[in-house]
N, C-alpha and C. Protein backbone atom coordinates (compact mmCIF):
# COMPACT_ATOMS: atom_id res chain seq x y z
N UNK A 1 280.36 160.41 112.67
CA UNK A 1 280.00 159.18 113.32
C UNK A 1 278.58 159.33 113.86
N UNK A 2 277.97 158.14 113.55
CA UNK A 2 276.41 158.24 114.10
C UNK A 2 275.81 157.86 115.52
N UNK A 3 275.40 158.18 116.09
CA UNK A 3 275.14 157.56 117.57
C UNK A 3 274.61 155.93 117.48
N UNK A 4 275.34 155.33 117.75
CA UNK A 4 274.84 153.91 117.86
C UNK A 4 273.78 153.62 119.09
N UNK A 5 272.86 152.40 118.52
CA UNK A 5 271.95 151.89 118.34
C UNK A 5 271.55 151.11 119.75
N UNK A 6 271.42 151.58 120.86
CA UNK A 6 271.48 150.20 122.27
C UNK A 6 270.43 149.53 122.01
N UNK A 7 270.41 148.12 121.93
CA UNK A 7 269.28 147.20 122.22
C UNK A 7 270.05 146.36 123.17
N UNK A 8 268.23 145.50 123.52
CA UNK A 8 268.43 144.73 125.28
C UNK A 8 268.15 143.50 124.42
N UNK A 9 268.70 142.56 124.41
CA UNK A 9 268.38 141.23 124.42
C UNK A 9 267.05 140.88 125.58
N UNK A 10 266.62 139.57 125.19
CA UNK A 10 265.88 138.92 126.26
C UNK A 10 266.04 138.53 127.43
N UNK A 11 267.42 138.37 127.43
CA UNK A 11 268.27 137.78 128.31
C UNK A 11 268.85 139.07 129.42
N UNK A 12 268.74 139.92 128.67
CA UNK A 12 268.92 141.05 129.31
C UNK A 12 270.58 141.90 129.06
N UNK A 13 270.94 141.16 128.02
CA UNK A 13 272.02 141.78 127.27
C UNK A 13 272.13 143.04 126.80
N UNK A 14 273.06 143.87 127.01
CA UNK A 14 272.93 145.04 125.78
C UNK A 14 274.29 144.82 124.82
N UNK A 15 273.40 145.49 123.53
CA UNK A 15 274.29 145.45 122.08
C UNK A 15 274.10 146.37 122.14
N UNK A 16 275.38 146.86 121.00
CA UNK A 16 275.39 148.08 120.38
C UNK A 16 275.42 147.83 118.93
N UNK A 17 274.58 148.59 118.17
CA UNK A 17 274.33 148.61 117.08
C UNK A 17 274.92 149.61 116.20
N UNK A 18 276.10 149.71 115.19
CA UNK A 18 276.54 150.37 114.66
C UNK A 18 276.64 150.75 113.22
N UNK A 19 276.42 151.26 112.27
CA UNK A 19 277.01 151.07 110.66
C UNK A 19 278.12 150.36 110.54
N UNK A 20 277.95 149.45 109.42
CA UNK A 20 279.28 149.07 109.02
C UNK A 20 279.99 149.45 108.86
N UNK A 21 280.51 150.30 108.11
CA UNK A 21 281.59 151.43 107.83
C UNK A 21 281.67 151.52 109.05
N UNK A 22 281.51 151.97 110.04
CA UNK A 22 281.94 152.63 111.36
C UNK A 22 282.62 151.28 112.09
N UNK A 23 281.89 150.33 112.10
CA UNK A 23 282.48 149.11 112.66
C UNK A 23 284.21 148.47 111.88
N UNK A 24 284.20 148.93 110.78
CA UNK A 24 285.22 148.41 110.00
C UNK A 24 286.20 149.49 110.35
N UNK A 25 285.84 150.74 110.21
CA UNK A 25 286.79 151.81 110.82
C UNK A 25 287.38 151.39 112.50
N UNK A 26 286.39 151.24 113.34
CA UNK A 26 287.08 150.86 114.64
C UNK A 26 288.10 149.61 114.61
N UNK A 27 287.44 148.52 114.12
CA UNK A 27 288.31 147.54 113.55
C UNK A 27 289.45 147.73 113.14
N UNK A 28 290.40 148.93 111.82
CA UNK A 28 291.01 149.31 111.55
C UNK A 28 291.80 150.20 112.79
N UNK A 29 291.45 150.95 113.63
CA UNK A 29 291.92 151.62 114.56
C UNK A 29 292.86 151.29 115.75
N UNK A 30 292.06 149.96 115.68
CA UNK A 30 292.21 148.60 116.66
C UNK A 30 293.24 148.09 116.09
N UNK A 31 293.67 147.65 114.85
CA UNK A 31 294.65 147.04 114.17
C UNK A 31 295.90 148.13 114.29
N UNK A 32 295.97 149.12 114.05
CA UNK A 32 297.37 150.46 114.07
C UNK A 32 297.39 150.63 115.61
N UNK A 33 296.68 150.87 116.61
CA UNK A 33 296.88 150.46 117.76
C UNK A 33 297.76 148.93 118.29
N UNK A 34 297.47 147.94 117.76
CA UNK A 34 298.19 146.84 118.13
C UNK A 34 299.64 147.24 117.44
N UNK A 35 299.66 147.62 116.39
CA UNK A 35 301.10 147.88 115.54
C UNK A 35 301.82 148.86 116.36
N UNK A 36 301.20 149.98 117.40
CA UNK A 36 302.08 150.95 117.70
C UNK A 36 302.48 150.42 119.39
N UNK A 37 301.49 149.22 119.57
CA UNK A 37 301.95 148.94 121.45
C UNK A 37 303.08 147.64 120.72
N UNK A 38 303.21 147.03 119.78
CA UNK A 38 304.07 146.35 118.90
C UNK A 38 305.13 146.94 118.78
N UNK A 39 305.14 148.45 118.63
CA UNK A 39 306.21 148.97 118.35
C UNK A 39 307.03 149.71 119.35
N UNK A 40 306.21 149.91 120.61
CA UNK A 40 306.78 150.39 121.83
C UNK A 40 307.04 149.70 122.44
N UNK A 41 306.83 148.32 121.86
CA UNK A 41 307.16 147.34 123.08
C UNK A 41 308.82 146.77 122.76
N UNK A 42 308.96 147.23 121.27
CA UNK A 42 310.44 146.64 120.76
C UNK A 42 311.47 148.20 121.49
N UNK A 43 310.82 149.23 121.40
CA UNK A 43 311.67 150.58 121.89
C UNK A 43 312.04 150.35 123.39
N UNK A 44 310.89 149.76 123.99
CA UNK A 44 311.02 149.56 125.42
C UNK A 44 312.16 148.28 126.08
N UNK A 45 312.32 147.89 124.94
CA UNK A 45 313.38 146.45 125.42
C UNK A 45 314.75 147.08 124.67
N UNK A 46 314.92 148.42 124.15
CA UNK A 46 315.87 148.94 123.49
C UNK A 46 316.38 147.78 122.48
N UNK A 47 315.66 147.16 122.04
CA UNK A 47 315.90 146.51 120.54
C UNK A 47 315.86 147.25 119.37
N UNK A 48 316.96 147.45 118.20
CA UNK A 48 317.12 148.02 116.92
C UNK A 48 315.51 148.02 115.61
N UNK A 49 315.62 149.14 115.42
CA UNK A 49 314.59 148.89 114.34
C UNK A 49 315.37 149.73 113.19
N UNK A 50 314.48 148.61 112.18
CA UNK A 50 315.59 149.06 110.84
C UNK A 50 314.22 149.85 109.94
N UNK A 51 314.89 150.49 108.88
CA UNK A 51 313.73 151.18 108.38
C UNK A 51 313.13 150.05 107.03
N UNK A 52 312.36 150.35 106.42
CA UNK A 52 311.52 149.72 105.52
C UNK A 52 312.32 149.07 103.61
N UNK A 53 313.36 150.06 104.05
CA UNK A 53 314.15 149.63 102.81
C UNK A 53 315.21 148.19 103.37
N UNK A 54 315.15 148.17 104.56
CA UNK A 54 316.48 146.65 104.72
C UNK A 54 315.21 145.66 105.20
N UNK A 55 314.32 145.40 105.61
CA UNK A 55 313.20 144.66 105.77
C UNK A 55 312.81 144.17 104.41
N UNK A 56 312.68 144.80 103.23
CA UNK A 56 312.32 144.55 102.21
C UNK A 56 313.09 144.02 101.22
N UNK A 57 315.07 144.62 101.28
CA UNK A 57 315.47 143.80 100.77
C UNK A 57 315.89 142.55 101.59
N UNK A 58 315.27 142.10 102.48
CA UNK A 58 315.85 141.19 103.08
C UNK A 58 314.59 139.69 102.51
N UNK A 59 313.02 140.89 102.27
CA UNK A 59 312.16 139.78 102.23
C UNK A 59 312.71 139.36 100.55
N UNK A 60 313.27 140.01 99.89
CA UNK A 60 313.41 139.65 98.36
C UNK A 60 314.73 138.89 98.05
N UNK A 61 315.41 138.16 99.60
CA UNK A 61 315.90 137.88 99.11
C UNK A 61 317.55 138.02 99.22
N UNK A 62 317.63 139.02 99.36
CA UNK A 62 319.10 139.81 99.46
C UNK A 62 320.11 139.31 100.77
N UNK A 63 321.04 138.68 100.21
CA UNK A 63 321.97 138.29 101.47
C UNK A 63 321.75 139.06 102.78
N UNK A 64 321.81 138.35 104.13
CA UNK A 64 321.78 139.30 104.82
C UNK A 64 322.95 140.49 105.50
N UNK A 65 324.07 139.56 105.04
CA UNK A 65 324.92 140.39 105.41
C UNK A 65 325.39 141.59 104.81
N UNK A 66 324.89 141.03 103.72
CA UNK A 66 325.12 142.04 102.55
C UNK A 66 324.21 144.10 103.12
N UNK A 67 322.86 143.30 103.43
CA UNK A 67 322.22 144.42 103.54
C UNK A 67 322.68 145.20 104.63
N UNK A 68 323.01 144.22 105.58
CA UNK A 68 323.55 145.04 106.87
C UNK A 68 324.88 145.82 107.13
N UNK A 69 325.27 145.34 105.98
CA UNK A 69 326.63 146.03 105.32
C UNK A 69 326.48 147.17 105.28
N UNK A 70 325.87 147.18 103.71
CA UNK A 70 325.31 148.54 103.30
C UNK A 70 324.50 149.58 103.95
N UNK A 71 323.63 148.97 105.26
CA UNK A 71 322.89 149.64 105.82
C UNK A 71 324.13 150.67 107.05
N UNK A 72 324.99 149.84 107.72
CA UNK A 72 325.91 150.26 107.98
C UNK A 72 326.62 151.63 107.23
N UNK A 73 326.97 151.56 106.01
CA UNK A 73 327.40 152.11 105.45
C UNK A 73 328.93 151.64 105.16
N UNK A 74 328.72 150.42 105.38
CA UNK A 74 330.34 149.94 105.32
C UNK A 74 330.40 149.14 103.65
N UNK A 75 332.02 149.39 103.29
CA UNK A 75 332.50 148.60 101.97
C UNK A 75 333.05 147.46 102.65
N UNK A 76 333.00 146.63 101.55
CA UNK A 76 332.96 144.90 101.76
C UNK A 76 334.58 144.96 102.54
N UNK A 77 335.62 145.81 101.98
CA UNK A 77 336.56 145.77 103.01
C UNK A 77 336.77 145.64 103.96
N UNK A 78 336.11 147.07 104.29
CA UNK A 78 336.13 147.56 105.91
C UNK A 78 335.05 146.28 106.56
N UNK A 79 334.38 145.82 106.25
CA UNK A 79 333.66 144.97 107.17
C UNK A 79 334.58 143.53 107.17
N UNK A 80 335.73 143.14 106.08
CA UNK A 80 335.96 142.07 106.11
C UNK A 80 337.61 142.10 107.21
N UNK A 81 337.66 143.71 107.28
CA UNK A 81 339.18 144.10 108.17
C UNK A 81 338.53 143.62 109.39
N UNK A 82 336.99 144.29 109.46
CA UNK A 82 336.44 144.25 111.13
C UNK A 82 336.41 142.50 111.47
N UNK A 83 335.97 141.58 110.38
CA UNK A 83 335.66 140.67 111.08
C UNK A 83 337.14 139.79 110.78
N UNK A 84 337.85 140.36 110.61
CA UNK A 84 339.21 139.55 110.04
C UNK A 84 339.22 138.49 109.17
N UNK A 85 338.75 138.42 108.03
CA UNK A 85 338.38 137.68 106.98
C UNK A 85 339.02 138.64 106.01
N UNK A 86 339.08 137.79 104.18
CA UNK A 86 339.71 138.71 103.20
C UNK A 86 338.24 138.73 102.74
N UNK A 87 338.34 140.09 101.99
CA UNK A 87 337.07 140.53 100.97
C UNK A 87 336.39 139.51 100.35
N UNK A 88 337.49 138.72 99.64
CA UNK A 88 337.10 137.60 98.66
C UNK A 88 336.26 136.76 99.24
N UNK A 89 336.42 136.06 100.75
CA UNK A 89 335.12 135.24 101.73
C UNK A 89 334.20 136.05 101.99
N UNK A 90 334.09 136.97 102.41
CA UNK A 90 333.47 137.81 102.46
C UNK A 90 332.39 137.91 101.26
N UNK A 91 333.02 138.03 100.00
CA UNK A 91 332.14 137.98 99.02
C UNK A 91 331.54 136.81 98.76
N UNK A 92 332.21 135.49 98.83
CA UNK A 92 331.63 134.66 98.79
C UNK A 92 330.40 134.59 100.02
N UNK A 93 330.56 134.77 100.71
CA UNK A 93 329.40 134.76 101.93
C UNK A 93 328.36 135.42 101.35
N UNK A 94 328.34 136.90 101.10
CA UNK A 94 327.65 137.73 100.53
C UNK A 94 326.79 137.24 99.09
N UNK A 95 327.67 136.63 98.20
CA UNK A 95 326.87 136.14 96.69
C UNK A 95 326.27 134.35 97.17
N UNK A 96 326.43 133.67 98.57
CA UNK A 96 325.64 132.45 98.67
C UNK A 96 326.83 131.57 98.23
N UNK A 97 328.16 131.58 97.44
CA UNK A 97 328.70 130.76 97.23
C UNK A 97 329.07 130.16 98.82
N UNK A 98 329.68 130.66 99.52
CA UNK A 98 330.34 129.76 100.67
C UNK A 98 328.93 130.35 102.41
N UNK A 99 328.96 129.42 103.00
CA UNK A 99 327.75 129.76 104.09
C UNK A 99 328.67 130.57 105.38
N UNK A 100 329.96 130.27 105.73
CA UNK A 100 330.72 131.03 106.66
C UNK A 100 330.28 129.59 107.62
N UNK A 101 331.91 129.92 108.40
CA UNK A 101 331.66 129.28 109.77
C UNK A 101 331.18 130.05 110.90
N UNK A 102 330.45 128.91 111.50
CA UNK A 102 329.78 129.97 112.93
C UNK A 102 331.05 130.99 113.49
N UNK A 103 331.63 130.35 113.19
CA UNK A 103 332.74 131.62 114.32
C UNK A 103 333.40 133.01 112.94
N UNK A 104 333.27 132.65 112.16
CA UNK A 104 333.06 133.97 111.16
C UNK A 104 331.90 134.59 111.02
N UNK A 105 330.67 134.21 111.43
CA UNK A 105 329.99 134.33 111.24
C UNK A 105 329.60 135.09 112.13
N UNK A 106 329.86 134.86 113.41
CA UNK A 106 329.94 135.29 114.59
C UNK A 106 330.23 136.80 114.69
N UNK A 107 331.72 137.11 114.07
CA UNK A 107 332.76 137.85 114.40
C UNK A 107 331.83 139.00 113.47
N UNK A 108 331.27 138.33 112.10
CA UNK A 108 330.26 139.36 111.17
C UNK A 108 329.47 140.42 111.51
N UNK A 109 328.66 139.37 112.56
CA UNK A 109 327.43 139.85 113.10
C UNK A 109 327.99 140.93 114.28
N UNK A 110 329.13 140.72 114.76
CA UNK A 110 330.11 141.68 115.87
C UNK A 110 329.55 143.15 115.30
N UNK A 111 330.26 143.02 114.20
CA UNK A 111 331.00 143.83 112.92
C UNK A 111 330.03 144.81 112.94
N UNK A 112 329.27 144.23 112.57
CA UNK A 112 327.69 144.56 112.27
C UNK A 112 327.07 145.39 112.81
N UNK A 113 327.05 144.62 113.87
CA UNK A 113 326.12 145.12 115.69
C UNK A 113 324.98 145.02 115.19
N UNK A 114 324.79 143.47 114.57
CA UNK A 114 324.00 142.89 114.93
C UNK A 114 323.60 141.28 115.38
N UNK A 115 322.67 140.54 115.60
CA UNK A 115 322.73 139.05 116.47
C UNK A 115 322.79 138.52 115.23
N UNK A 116 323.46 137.39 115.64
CA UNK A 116 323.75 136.27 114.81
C UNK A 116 322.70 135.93 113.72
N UNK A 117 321.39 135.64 114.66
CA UNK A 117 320.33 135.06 113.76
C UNK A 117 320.07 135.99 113.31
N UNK A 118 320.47 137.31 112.68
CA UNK A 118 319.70 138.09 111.78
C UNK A 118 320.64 138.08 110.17
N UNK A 119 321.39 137.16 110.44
CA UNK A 119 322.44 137.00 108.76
C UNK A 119 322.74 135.56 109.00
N UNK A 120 321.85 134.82 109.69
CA UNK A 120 321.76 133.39 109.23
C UNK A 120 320.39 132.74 108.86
């Protein structure tokens, strides 16, 4: 890094004068800094973070209950014993044929341990 540059304005301002590269680097530094007080700020409210593989199938698409299933580690059974539903709604929920009623839907997200709005 190079020692940057002080000039005085007329006005009696001071700038700092830097390389670009160096300015784009701080810039960048500045950006993973906001991502990590972003990210202590979700640890600090003890809110769940999921890793990069259920975020992604979620942006492509992928039922949500489905993922949270699997992320669980649970078979479509065992999650449909927990929320007292048969497999078969269950699957339908899961493949988009049927949407679930709020109160199944509800009981899902129990299941889950997770909030509602994250599989609606």
């Amino acid at each position: 890094m190079s020692a940057p540059q002080i000039i005085q304005t007329p006005t009696g301002e001071r700038l700092v004068v830097l390389p670009e590269q160096e300015y784009h680097a701080l810039l960048a530094r500045l950006e993973d800094q906001d991502d990590i007080d972003a990210a202590n700020a979700v640890v600090a409210r003890g809110e769940e973070s999921f890793p990069a593989a259920v975020v992604d199938a979620l942006l492509d698409g992928v039922a949500p209950v489905k993922v949270y299933r699997e992320y669980r580690g649970l078979r479509a059974g065992e999650l449909a014993e927990k929320a007292g539903i048969s497999q078969g709604y269950l699957s339908e929920i899961e493949s988009g044929k049927k949407s679930g009623s709020l109160s199944v839907l509800t009981r899902i997200a129990a299941a889950l341990d997770v909030e509602l709005r994250d599989i609606t």
